[in-house]
PDB file of N, CA and C in Angstrom:
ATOM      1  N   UNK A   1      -7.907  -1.640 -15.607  1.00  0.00           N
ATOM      2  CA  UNK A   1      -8.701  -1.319 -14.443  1.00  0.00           C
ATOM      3  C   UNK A   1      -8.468   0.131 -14.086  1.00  0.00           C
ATOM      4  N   UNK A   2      -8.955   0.834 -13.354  1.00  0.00           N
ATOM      5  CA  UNK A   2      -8.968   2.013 -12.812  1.00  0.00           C
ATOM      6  C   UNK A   2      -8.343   1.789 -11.649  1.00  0.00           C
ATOM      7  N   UNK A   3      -8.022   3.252 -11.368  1.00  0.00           N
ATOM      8  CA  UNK A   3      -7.131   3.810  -9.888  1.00  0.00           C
ATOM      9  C   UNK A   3      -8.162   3.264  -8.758  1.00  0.00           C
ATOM     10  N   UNK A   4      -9.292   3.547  -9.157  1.00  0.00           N
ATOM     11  CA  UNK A   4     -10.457   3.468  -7.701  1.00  0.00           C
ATOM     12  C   UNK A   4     -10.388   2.066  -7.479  1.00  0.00           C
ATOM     13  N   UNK A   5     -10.786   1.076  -8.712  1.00  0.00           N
ATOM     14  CA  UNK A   5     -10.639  -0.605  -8.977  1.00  0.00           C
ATOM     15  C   UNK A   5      -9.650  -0.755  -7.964  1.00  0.00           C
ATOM     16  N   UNK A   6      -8.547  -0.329  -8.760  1.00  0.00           N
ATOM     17  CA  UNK A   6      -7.302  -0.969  -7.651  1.00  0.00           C
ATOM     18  C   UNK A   6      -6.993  -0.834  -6.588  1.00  0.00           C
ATOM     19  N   UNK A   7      -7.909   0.460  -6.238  1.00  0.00           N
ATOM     20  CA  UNK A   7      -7.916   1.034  -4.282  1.00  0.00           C
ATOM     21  C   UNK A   7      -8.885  -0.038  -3.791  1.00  0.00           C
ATOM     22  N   UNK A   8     -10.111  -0.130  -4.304  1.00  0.00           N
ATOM     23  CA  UNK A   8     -10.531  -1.482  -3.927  1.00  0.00           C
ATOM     24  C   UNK A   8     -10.375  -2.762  -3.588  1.00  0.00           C
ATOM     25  N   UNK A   9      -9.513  -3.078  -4.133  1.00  0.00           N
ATOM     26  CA  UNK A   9      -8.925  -4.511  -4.781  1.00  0.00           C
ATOM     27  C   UNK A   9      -7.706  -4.553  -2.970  1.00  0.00           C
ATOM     28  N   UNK A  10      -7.255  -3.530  -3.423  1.00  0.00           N
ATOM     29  CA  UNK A  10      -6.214  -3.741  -2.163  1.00  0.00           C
ATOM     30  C   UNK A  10      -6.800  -3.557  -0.985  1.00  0.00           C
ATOM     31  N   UNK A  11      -8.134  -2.674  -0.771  1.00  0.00           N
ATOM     32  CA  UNK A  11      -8.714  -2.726   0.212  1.00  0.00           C
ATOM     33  C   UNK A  11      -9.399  -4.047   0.982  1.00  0.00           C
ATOM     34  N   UNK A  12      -9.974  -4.486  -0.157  1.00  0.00           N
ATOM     35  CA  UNK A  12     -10.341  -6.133   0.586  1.00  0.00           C
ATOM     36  C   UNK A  12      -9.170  -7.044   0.487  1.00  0.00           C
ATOM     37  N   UNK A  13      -8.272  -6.885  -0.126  1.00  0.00           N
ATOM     38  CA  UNK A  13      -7.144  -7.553   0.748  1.00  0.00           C
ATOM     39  C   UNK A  13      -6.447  -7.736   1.702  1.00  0.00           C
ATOM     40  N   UNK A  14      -6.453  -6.269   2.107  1.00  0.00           N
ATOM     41  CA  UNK A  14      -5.921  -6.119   3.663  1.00  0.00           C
ATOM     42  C   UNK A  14      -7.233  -6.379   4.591  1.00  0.00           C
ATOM     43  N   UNK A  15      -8.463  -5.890   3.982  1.00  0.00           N
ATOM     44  CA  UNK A  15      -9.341  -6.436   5.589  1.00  0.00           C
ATOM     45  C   UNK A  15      -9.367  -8.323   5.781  1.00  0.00           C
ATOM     46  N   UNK A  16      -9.045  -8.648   4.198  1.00  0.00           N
ATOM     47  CA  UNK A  16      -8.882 -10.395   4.400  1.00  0.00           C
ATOM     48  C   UNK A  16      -7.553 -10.784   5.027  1.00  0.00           C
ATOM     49  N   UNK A  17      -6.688 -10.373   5.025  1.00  0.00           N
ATOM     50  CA  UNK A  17      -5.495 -10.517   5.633  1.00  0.00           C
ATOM     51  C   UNK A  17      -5.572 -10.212   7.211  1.00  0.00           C
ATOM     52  N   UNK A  18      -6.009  -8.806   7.626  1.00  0.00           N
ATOM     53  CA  UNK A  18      -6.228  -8.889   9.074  1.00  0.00           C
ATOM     54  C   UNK A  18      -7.318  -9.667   9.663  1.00  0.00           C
ATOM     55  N   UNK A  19      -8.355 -10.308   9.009  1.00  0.00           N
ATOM     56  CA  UNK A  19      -9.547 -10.942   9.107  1.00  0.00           C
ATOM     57  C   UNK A  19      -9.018 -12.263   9.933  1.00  0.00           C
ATOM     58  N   UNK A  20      -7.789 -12.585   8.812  1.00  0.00           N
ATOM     59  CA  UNK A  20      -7.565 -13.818   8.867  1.00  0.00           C
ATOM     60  C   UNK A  20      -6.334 -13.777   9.611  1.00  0.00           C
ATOM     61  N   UNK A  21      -5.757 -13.042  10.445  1.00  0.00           N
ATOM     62  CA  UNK A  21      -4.591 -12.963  11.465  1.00  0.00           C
ATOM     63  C   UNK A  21      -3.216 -12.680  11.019  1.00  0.00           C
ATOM     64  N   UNK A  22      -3.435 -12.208   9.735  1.00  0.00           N
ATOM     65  CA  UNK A  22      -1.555 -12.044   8.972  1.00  0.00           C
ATOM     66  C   UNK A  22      -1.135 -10.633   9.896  1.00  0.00           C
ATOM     67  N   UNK A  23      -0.255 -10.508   9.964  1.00  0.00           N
ATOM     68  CA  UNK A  23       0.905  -9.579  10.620  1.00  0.00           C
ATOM     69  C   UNK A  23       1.742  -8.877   9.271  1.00  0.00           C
ATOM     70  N   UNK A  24       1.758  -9.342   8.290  1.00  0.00           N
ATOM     71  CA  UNK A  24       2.491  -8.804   7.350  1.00  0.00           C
ATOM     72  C   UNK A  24       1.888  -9.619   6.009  1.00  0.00           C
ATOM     73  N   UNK A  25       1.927  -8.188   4.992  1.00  0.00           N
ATOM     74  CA  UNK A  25       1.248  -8.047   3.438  1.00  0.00           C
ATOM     75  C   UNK A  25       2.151  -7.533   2.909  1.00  0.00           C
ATOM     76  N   UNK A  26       2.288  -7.925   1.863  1.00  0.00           N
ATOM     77  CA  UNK A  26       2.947  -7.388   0.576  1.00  0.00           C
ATOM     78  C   UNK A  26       2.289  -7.174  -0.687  1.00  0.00           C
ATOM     79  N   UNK A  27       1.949  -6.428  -1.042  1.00  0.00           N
ATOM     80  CA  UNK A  27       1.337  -6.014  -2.114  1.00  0.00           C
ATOM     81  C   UNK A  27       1.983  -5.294  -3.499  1.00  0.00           C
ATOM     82  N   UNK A  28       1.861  -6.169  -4.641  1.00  0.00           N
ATOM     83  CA  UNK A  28       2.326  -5.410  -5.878  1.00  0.00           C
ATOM     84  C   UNK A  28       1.120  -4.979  -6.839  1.00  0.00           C
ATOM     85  N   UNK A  29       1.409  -3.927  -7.234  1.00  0.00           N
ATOM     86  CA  UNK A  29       0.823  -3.482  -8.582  1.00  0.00           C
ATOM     87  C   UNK A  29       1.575  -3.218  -9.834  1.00  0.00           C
ATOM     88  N   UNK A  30       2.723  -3.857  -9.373  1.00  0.00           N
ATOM     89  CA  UNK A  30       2.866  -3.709 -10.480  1.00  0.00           C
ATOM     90  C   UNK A  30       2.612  -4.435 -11.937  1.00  0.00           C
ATOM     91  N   UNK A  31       2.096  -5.002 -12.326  1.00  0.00           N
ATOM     92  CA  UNK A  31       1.082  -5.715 -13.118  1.00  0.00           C
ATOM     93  C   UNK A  31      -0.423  -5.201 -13.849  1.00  0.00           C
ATOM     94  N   UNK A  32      -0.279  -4.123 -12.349  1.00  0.00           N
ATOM     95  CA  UNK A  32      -1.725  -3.428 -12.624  1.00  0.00           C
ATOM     96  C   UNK A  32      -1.495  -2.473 -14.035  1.00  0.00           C
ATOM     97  N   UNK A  33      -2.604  -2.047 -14.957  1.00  0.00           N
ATOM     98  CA  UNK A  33      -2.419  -1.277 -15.640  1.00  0.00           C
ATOM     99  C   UNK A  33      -4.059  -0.622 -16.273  1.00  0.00           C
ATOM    100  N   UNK A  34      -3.766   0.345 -16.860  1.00  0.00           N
ATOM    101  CA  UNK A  34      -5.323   1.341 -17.360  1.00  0.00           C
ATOM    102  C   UNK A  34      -5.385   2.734 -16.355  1.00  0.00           C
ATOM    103  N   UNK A  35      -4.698   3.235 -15.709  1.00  0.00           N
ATOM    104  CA  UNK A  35      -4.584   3.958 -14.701  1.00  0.00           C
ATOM    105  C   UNK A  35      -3.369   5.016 -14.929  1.00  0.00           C
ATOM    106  N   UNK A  36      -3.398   6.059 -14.511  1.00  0.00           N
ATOM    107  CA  UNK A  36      -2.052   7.184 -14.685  1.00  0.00           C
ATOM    108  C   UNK A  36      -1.689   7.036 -13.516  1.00  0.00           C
ATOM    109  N   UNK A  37      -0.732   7.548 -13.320  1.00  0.00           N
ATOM    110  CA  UNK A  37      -0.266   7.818 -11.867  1.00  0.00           C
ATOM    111  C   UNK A  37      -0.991   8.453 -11.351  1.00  0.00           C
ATOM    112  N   UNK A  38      -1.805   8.355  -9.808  1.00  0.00           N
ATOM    113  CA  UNK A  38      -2.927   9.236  -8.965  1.00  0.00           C
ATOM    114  C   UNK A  38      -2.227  10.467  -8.626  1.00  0.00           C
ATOM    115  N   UNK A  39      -3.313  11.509  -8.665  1.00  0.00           N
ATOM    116  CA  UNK A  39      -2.476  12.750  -7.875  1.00  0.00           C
ATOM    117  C   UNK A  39      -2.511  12.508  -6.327  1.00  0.00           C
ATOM    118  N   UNK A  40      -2.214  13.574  -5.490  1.00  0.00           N
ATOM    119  CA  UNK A  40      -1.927  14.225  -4.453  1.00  0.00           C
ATOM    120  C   UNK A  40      -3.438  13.483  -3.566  1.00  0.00           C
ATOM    121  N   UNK A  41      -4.720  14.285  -3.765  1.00  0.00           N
ATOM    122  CA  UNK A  41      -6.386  13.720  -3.334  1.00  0.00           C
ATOM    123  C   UNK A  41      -5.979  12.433  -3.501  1.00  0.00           C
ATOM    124  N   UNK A  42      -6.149  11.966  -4.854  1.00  0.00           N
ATOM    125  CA  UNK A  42      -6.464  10.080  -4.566  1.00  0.00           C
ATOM    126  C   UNK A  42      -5.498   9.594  -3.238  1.00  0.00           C
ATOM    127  N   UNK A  43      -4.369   9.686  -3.838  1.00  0.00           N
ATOM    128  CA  UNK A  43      -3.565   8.792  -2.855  1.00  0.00           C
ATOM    129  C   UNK A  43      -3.981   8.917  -0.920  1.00  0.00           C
ATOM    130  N   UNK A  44      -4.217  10.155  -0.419  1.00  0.00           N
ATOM    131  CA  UNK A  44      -4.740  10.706   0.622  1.00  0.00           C
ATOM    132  C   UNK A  44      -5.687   9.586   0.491  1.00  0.00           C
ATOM    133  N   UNK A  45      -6.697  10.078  -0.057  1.00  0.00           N
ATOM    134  CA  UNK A  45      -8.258   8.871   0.339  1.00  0.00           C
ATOM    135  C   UNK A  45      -8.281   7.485  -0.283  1.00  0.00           C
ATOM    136  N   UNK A  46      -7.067   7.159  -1.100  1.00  0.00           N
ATOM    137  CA  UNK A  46      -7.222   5.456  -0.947  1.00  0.00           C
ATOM    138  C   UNK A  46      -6.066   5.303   0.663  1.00  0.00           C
ATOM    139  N   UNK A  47      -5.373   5.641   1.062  1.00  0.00           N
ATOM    140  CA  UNK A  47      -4.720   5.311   1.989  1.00  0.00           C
ATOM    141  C   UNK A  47      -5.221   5.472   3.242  1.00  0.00           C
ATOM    142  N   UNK A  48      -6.017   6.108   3.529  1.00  0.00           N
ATOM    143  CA  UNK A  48      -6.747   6.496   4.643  1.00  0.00           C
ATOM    144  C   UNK A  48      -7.734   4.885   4.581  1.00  0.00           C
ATOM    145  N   UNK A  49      -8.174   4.687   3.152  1.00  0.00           N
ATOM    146  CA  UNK A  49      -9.438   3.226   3.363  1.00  0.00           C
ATOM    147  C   UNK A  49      -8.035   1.929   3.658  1.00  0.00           C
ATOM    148  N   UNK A  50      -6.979   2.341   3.050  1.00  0.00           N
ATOM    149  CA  UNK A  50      -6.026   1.046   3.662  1.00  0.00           C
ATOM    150  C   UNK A  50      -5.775   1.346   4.985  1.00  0.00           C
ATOM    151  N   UNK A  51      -5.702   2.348   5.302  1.00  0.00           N
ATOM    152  CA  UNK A  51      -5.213   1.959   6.670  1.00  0.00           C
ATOM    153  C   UNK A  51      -6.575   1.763   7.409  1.00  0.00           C
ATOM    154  N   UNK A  52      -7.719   2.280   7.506  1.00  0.00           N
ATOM    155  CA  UNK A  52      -8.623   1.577   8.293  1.00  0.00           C
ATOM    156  C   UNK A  52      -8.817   0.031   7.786  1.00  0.00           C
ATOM    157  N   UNK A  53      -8.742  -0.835   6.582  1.00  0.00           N
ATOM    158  CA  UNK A  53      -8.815  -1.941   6.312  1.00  0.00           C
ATOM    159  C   UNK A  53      -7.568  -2.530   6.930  1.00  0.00           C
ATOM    160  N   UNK A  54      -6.679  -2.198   6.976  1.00  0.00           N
ATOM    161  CA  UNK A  54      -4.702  -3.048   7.412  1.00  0.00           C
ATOM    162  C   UNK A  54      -4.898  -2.577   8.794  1.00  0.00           C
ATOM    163  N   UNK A  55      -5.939  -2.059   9.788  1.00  0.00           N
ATOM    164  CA  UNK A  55      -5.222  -1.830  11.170  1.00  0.00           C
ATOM    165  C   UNK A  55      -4.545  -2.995  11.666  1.00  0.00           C
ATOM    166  N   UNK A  56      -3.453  -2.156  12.480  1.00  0.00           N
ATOM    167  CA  UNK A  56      -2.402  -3.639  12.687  1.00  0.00           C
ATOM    168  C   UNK A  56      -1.338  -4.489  11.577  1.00  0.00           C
ATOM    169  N   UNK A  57      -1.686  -4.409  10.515  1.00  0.00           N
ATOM    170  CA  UNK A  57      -0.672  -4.918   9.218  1.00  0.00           C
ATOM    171  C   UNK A  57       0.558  -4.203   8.982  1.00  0.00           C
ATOM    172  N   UNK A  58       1.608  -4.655   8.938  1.00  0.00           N
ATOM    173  CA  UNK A  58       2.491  -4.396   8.041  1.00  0.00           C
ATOM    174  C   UNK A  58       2.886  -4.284   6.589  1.00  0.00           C
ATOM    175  N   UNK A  59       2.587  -3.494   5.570  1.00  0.00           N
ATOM    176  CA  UNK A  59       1.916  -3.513   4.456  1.00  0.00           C
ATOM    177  C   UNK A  59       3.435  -2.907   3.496  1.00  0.00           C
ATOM    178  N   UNK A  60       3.493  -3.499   2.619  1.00  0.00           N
ATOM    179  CA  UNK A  60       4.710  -3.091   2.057  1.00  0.00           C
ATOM    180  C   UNK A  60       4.275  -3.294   0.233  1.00  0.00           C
ATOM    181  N   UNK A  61       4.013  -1.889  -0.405  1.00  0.00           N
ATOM    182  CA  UNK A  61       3.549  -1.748  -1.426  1.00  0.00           C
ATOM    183  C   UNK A  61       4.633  -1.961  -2.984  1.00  0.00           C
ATOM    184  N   UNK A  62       5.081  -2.468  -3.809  1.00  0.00           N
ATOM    185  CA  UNK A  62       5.537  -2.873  -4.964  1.00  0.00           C
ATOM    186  C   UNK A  62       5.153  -2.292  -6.349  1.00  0.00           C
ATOM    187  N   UNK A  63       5.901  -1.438  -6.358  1.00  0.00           N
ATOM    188  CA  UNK A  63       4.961  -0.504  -8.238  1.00  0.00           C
ATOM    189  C   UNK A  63       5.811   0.022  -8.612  1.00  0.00           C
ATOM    190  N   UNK A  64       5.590   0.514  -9.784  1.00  0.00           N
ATOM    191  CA  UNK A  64       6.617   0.598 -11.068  1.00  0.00           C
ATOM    192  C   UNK A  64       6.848   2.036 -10.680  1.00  0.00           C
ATOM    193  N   UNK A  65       8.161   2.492 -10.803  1.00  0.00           N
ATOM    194  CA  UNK A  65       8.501   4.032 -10.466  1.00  0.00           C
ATOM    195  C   UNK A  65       7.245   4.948 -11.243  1.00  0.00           C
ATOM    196  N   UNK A  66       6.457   4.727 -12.242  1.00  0.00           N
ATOM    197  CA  UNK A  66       6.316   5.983 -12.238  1.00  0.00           C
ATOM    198  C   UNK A  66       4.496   5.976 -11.723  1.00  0.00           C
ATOM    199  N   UNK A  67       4.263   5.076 -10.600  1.00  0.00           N
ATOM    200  CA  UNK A  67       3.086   4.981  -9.784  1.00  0.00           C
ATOM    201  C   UNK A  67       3.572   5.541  -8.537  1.00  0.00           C
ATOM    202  N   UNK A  68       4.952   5.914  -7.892  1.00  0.00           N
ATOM    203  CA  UNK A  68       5.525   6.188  -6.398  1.00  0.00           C
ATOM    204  C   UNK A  68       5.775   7.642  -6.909  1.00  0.00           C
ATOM    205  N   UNK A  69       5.085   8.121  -5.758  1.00  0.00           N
ATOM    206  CA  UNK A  69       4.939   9.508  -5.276  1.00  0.00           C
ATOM    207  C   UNK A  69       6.480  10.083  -4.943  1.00  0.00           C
ATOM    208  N   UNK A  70       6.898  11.257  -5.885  1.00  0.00           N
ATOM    209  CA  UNK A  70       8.341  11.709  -5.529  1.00  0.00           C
ATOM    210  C   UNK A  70       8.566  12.143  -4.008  1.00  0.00           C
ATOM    211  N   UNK A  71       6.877  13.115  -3.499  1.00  0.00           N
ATOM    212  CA  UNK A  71       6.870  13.003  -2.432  1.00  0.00           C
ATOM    213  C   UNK A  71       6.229  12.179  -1.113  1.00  0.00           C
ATOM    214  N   UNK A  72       6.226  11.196  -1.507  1.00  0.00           N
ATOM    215  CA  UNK A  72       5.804  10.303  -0.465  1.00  0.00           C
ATOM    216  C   UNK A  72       4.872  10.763  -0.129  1.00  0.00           C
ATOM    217  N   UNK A  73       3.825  10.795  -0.760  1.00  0.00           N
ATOM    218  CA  UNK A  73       2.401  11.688  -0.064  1.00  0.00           C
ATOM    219  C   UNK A  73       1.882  10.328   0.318  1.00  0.00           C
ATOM    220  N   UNK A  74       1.496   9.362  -0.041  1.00  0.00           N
ATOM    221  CA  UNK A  74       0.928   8.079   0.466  1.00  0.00           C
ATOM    222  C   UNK A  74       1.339   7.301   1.982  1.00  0.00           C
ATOM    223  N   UNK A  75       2.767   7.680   2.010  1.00  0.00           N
ATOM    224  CA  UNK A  75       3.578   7.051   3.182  1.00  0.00           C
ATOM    225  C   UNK A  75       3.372   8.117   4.215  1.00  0.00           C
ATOM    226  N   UNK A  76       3.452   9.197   3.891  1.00  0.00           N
ATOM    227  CA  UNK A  76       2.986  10.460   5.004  1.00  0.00           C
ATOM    228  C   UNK A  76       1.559  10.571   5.397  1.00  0.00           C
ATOM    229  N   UNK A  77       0.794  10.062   4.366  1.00  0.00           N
ATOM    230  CA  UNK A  77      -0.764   9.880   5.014  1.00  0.00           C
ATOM    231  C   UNK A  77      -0.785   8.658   6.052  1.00  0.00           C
ATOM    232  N   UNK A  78       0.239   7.487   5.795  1.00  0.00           N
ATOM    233  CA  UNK A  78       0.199   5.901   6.241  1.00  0.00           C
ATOM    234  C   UNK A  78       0.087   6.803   8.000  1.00  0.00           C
ATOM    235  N   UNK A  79       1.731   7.362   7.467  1.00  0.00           N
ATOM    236  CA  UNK A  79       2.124   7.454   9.273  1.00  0.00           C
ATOM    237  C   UNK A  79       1.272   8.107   9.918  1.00  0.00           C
ATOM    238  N   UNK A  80       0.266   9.206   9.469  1.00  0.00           N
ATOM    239  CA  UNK A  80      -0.577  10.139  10.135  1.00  0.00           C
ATOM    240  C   UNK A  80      -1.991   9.277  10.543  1.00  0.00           C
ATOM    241  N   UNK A  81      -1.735   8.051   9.860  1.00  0.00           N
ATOM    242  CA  UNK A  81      -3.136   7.281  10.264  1.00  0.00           C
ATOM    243  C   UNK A  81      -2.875   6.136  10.880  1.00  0.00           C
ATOM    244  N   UNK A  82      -1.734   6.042  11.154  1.00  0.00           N
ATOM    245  CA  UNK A  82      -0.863   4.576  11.825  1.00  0.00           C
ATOM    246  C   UNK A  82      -0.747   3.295  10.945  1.00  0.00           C
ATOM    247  N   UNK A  83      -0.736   3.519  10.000  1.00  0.00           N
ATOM    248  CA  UNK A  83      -0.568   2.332   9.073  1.00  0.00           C
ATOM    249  C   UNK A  83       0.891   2.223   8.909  1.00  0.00           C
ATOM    250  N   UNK A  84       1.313   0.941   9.336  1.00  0.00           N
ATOM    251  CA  UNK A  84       3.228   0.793   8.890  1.00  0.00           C
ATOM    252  C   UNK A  84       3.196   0.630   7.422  1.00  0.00           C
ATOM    253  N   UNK A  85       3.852   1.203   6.700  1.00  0.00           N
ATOM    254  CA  UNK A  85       3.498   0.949   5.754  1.00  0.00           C
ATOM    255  C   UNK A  85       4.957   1.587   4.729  1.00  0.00           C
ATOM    256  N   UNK A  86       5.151   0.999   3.379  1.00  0.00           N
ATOM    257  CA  UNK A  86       6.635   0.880   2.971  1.00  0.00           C
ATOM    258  C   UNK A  86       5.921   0.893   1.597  1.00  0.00           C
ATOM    259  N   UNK A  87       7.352   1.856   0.594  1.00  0.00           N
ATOM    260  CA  UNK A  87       6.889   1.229  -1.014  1.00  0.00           C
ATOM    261  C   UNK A  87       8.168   1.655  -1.610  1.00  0.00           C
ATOM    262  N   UNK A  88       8.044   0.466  -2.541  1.00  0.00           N
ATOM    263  CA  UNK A  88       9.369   0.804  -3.390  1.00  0.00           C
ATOM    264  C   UNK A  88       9.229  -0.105  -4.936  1.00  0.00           C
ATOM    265  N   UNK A  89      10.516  -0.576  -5.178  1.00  0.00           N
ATOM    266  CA  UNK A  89       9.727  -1.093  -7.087  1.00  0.00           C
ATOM    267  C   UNK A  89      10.367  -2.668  -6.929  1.00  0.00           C
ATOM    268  N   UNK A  90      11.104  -2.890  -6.051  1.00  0.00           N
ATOM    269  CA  UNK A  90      11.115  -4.687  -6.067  1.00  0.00           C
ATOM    270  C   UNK A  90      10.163  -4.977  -4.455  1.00  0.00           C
ATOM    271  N   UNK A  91      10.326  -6.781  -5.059  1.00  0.00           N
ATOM    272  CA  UNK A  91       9.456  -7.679  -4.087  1.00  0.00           C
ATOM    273  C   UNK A  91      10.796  -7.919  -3.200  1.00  0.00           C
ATOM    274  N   UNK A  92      11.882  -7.506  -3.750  1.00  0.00           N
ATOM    275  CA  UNK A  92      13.131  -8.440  -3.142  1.00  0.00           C
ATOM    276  C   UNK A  92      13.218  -7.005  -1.952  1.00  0.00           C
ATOM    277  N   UNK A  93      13.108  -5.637  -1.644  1.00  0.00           N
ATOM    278  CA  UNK A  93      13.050  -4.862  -1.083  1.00  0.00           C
ATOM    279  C   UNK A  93      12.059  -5.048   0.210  1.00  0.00           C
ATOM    280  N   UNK A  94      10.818  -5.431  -0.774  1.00  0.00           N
ATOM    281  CA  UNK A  94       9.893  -5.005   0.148  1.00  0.00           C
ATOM    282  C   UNK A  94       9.463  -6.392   1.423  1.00  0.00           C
ATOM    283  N   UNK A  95      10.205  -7.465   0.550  1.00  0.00           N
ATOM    284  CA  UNK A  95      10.060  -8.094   1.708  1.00  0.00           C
ATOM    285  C   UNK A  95      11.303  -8.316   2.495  1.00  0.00           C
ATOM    286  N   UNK A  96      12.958  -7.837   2.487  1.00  0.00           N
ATOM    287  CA  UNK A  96      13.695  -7.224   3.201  1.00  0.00           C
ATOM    288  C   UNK A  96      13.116  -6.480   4.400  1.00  0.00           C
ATOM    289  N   UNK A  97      12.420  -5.058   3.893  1.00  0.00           N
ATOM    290  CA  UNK A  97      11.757  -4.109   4.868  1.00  0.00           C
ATOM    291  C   UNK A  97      11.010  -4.975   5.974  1.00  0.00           C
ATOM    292  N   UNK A  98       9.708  -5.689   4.837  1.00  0.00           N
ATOM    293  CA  UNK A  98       8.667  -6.860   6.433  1.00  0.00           C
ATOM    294  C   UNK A  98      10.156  -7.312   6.755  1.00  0.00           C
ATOM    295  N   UNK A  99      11.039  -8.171   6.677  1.00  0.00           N
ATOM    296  CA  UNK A  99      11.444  -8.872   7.537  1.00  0.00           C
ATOM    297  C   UNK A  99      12.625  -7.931   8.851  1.00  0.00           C
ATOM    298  N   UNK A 100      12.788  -6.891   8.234  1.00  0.00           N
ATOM    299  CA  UNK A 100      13.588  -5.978   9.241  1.00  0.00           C
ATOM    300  C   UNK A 100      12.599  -5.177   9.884  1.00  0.00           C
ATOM    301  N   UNK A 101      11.549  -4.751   9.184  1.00  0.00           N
ATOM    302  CA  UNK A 101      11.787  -3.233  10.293  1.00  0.00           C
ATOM    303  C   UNK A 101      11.027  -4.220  11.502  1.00  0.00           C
ATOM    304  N   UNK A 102      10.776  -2.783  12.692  1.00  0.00           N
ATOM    305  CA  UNK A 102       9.809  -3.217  13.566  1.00  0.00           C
ATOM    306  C   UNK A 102       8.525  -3.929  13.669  1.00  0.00           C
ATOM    307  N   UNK A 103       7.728  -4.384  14.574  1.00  0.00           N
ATOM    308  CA  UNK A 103       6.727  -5.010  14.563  1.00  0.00           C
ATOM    309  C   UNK A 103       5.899  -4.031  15.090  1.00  0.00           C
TER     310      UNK A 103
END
């Protein structure tokens, strides 16, 4: 699949998740594959469509190190658009994070 595919894919997941009243998502890609790591642009404008799709979600992203941004450009777009939002390379992390951080 493609980078855009998979910005998609997660996009109607989170508007089905807030649709349907969840408070907290977890999302992996790691499985996903056909795609390079996105630059700097993509990540900006798929995160901007998650966070208008997740308003309100707690979203905690799962991918193979070499899909996570050294500089957190994705998590720095989250916070500038209010999306809570977390990523790292286990499920065992990321749902640690949902169950600690804030609401």
């Amino acid at each position: 699949m493609s980078a855009g595919q998979a910005a998609d894919l997660i996009s109607a997941a989170l508007d089905h998740a807030r649709t349907c009243g969840l408070k907290e998502v977890l999302v992996s890609i790691t499985a996903l594959t056909g795609f390079e790591s996105p630059g700097p642009a993509f990540r900006r404008w798929a995160v901007r469509r998650w966070s208008t799709a997740g308003t309100g979600l707690k979203v905690a992203m799962v991918a193979r190190p070499e899909h996570i941004c050294p500089e957190k450009t994705g998590l720095l777009v989250a916070a500038e658009e209010g999306l809570n939002a977390h990523i790292c390379q286990s499920e065992g992390e990321a749902e640690a994070w949902l169950e600690g951080s804030p609401r």
